[in-house]
Protein backbone atom coordinates (compact mmCIF):
# COMPACT_ATOMS: atom_id res chain seq x y z
CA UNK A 1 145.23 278.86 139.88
CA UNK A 2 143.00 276.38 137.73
CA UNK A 3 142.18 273.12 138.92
CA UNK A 4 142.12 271.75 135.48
CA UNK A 5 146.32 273.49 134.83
CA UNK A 6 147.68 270.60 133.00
CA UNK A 7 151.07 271.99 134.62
CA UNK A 8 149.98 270.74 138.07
CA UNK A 9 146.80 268.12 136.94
CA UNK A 10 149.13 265.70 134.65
CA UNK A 11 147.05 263.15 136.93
CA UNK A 12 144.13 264.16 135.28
CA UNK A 13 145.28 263.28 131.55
CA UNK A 14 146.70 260.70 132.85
CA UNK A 15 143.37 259.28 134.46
CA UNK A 16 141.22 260.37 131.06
CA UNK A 17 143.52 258.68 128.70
CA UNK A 18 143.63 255.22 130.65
CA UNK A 19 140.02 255.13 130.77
CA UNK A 20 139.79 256.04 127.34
CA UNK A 21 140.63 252.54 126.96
CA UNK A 22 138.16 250.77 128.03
CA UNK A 23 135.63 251.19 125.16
CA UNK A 24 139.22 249.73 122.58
CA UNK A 25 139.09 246.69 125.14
CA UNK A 26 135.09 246.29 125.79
CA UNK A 27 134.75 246.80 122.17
CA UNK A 28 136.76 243.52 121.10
CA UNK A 29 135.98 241.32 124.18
CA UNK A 30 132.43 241.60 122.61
CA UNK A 31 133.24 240.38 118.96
CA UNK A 32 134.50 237.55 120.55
CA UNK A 33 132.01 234.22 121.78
CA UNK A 34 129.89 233.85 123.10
CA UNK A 35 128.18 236.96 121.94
CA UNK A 36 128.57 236.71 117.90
CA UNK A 37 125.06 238.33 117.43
CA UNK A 38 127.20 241.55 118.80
CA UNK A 39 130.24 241.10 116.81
CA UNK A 40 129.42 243.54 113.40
CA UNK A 41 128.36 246.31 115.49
CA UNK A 42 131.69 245.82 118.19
CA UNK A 43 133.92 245.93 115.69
CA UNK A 44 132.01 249.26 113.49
CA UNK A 45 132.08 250.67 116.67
CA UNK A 46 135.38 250.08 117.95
CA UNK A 47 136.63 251.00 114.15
CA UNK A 48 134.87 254.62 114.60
CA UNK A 49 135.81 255.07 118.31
CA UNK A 50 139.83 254.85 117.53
CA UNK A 51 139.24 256.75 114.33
CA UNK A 52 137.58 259.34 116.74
CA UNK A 53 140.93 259.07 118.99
CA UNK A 54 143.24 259.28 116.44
CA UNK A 55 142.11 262.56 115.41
CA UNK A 56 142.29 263.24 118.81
CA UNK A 57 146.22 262.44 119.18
CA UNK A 58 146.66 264.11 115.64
CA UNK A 59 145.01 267.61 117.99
CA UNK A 60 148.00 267.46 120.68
CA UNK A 61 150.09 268.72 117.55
CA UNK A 62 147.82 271.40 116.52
CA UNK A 63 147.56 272.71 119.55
CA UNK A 64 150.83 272.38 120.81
CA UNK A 65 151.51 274.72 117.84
CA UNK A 66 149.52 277.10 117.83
CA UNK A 67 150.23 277.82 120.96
CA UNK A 68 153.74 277.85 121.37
CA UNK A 69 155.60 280.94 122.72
CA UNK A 70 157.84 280.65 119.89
CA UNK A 71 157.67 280.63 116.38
CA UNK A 72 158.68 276.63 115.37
CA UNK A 73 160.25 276.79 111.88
CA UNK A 74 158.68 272.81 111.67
CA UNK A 75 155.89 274.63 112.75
CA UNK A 76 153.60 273.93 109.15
CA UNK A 77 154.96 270.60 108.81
CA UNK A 78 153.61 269.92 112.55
CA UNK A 79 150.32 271.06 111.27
CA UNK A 80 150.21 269.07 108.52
CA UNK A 81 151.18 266.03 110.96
CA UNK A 82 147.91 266.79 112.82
CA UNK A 83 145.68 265.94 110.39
CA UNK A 84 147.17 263.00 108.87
CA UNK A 85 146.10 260.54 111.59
CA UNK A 86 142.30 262.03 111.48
CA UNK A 87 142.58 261.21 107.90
CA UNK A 88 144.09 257.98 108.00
CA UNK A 89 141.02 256.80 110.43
CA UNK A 90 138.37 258.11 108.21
CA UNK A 91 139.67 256.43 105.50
CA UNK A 92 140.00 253.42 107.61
CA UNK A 93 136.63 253.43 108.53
CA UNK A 94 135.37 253.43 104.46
CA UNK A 95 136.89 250.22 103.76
CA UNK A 96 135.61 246.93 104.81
CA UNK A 97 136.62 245.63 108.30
CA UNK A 98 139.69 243.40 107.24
CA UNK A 99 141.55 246.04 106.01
CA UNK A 100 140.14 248.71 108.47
CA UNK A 101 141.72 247.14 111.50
CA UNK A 102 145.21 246.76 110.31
CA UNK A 103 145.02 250.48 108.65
CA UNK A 104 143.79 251.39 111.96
CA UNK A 105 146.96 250.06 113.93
CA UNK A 106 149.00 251.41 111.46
CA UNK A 107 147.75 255.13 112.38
CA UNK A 108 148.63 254.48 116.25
CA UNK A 109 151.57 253.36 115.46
CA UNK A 110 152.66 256.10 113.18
CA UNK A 111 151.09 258.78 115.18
CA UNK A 112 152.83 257.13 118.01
CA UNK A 113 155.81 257.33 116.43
CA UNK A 114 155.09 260.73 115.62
CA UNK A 115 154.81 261.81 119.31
CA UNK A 116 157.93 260.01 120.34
CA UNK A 117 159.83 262.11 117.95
CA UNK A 118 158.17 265.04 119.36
CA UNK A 119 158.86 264.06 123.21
CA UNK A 120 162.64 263.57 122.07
CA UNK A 121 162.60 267.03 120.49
CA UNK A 122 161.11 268.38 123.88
CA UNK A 123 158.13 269.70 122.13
CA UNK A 124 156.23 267.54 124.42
CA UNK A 125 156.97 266.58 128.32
CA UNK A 126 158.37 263.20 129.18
CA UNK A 127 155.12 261.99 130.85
CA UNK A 128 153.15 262.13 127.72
CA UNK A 129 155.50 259.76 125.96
CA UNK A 130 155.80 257.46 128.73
CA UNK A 131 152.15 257.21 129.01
CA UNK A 132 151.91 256.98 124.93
CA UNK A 133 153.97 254.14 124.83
CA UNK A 134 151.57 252.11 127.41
CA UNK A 135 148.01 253.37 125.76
CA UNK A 136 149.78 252.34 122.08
CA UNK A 137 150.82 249.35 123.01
CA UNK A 138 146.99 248.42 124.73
CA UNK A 139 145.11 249.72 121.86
CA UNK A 140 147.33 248.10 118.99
CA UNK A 141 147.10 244.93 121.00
CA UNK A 142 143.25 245.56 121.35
CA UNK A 143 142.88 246.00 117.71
CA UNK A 144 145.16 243.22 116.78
CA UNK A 145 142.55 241.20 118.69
CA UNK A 146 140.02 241.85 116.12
CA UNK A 147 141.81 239.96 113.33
CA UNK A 148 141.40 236.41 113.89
CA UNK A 149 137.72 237.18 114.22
CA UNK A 150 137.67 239.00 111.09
CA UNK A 151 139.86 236.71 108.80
């Protein structure tokens, strides 16, 4: 009976997670000319946004957890899955910007990874892996746009 029932509002996600986008793809097209007086704070800022998303992805697996019907005897290793991409982007964000990037599309592609191996195990539905394939593919591409300015 909830508007919000991610049962019957998949849309929703689905809308929230492509829009969640558009800072990954605003944040690069403005570390690129003509606006170079923009380009060190872009690219902090687009470092600390996907950090901020890929603890975000690393939550689907805590939750998904904890709140399973069931007790999942991968259930701690799941946990400790969680955290490792919230991790991995803090770190990122500590080291200068040409190794941040690439560290950074290493943790979406790994926690990527990560929920494909979930969505095959049916831990998570079919939609969600579908639509992680697309938003991996944008931000990693998005990212990867970041290193010829940076090199």
């Amino acid at each position: 009976m909830h508007d919000f029932s991610l049962r019957h509002g998949d849309g929703t996600a689905r809308a929230l997670s492509y829009l969640g986008l558009i800072p990954f793809v605003a944040g690069i097209l403005l570390t690129w000319p003509p606006f170079p007086e923009l380009r060190a704070h872009a690219l902090d800022a687009t470092a600390i946004y996907a950090a901020t998303i890929l603890s975000f992805i690393g939550a689907v697996h805590w939750g998904r957890v904890i709140t399973a019907p069931a007790e999942d005897p991968l259930g701690s290793l799941w946990l400790i899955w969680a955290v490792t991409p919230s991790l991995l982007g803090w770190f990122a964000t500590l080291l200068p910007i040409t190794w941040t990037m690439p560290l950074l599309i290493l943790g979406f592609v790994l926690a990527w990874y990560g929920d494909r191996r979930a969505v095959q195990a049916g831990l998570l539905p079919d939609w969600y892996g579908h639509m992680r394939d697309r938003l991996t593919l944008v931000v990693c591409a998005s990212l990867a746009a970041s290193l010829p300015v940076i090199f």
